[in-house]
Protein backbone atom coordinates (compact mmCIF):
# COMPACT_ATOMS: atom_id res chain seq x y z
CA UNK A 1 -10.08 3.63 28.48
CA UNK A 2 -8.61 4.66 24.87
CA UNK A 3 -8.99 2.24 21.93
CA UNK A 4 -6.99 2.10 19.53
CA UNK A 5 -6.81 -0.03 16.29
CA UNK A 6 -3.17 -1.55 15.46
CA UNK A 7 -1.43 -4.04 14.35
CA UNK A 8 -0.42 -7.12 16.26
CA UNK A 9 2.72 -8.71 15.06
CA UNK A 10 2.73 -12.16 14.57
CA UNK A 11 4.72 -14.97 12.57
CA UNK A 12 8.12 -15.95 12.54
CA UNK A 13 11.45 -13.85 12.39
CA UNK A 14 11.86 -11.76 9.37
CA UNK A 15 8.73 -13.47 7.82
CA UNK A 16 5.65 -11.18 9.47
CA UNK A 17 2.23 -11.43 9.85
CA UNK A 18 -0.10 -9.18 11.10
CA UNK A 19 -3.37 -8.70 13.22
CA UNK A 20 -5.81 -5.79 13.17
CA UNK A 21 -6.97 -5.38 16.98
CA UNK A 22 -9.00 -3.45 18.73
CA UNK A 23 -6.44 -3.00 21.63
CA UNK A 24 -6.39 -0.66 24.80
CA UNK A 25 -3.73 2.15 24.22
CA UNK A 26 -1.65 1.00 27.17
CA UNK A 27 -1.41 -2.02 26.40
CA UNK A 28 1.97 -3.74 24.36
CA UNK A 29 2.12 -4.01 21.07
CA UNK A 30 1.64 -8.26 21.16
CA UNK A 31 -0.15 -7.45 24.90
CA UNK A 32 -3.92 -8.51 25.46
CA UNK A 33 -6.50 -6.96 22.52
CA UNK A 34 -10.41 -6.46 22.50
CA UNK A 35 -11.12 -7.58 19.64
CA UNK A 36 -9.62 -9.67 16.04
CA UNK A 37 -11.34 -7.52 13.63
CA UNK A 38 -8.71 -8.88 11.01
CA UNK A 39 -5.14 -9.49 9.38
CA UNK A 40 -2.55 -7.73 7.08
CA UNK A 41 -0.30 -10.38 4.97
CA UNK A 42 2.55 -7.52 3.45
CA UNK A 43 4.59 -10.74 2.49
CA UNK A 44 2.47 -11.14 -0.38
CA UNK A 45 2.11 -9.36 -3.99
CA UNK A 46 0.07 -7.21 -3.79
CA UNK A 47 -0.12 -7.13 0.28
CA UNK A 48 -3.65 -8.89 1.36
CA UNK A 49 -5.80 -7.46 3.88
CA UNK A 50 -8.79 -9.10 5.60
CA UNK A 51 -11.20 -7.72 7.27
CA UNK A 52 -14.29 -7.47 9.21
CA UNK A 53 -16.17 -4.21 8.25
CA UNK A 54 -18.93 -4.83 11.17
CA UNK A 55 -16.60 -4.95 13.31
CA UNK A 56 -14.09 -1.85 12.10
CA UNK A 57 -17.76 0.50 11.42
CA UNK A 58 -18.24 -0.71 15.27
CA UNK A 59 -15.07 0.14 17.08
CA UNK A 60 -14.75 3.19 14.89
CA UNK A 61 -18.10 4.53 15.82
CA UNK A 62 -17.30 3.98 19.46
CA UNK A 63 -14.03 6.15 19.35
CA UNK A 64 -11.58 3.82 18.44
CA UNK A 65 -8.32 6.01 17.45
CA UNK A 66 -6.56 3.78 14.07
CA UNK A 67 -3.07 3.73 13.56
CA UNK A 68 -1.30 5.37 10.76
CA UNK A 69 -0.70 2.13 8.87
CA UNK A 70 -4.37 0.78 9.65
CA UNK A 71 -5.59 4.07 8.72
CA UNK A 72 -4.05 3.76 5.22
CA UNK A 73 -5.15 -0.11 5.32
CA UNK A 74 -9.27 0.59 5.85
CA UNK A 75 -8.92 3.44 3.11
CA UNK A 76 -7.27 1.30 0.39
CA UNK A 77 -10.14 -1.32 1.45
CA UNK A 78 -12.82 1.74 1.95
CA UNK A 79 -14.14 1.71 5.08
CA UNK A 80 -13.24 5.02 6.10
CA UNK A 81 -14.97 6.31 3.41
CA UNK A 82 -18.40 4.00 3.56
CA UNK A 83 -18.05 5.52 7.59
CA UNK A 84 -18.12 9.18 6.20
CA UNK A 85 -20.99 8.38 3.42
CA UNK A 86 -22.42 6.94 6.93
CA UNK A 87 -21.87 10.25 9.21
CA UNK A 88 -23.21 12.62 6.12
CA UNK A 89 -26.80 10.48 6.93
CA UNK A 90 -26.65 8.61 3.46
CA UNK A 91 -29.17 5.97 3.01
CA UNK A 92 -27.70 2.57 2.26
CA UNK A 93 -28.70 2.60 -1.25
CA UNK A 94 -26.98 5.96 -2.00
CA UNK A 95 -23.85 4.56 0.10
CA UNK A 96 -24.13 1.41 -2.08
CA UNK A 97 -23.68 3.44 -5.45
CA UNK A 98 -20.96 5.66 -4.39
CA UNK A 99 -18.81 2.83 -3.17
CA UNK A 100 -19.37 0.97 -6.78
CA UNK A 101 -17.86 4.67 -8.10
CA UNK A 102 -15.23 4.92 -6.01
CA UNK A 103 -14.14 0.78 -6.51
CA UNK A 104 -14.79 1.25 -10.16
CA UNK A 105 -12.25 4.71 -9.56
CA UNK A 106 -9.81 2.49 -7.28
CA UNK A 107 -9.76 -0.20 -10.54
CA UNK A 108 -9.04 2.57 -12.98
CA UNK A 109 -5.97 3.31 -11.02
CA UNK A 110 -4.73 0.51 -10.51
CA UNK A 111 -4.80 -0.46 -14.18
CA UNK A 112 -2.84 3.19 -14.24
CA UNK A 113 -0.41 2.31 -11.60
CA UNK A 114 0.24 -1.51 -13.06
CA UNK A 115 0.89 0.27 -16.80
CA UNK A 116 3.34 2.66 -15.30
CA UNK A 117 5.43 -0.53 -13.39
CA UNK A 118 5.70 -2.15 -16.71
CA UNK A 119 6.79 0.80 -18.56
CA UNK A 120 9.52 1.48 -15.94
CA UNK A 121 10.85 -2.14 -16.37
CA UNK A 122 10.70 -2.19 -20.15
CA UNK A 123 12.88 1.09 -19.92
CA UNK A 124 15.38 -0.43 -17.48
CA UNK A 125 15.48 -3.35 -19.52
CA UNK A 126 16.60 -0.99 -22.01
CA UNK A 127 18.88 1.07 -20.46
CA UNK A 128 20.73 -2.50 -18.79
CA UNK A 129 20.98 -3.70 -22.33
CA UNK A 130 22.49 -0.29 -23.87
CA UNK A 131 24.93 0.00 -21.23
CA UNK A 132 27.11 -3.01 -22.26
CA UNK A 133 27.16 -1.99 -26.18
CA UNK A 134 28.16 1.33 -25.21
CA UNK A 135 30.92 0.01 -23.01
CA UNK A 136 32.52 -1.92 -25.75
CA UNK A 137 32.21 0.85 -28.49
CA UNK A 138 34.20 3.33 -26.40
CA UNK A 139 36.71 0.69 -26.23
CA UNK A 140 37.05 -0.26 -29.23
CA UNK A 141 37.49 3.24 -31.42
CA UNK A 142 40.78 5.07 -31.34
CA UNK A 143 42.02 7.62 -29.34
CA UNK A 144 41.28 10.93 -30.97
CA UNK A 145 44.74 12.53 -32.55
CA UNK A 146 45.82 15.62 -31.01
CA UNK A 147 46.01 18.67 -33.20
CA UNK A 148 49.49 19.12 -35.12
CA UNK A 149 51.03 22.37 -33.45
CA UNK A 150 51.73 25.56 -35.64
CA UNK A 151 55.00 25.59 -37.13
């Protein structure tokens, strides 16, 4: 039996909600799952993730296959990584230190990324607020005269 970890949809109509399961690859996407080893809110800003890093490090280690968009869910949280640091035969205080790196790394660029959204509104605040003036000054000023022809 394949394992994969995906999503499980659940919520109302146009408002989702997800689980992160441990499901067998037949199964349906909603079908019958293994294990709740969390949940994915993307409704909220920034999206919030939960989940249960025993339990992920578990399935993981037993073959479980992620999906694309858990894949990119346990590296933004860093369990894929603290799995690797695992597989190279780290100890858990040398595991311990490079996660405090790479979360101290992951702050850094968010900071970065947070700087450049603000910057991008401030100039599109800008931009919305030159528009109109420019409008009205073309407008406003005459037609330029046409050259007199040679007589």
């Amino acid at each position: 039996m394949a394992v994969h970890i995906r999503l499980r949809r659940m919520g109302k109509k146009k408002q989702p909600f997800y689980r992160i399961v441990a499901i067998d690859s037949r199964a349906a996407r909603d079908g019958k799952y293994l294990d709740n080893i969390g949940t994915y809110n993307p409704r909220l800003e920034p999206a919030a993730v939960q989940l249960d890093s025993e339990r992920v490090v578990y399935w993981l280690s037993k073959g479980a296959k992620p999906s694309d968009t858990v894949r990119s869910l346990l590296r933004r949280q860093g369990l894929l990584m603290r799995l690797h640091l695992q597989k190279l035969g780290m100890d858990e205080a040398q595991i311990s230190e490079a996660m405090k790196q790479w979360e101290a790394q992951q702050a850094e660029r968010q900071k970065r990324q947070e700087a450049l959204r603000e910057q991008k509104k401030r100039q599109r605040k800008a931009k919305k607020e030159d528009e109109p003036a420019a409008g009205a000054g073309e407008s406003a000023a005459p037609a330029p005269e046409a050259a007199p022809a040679p007589a």
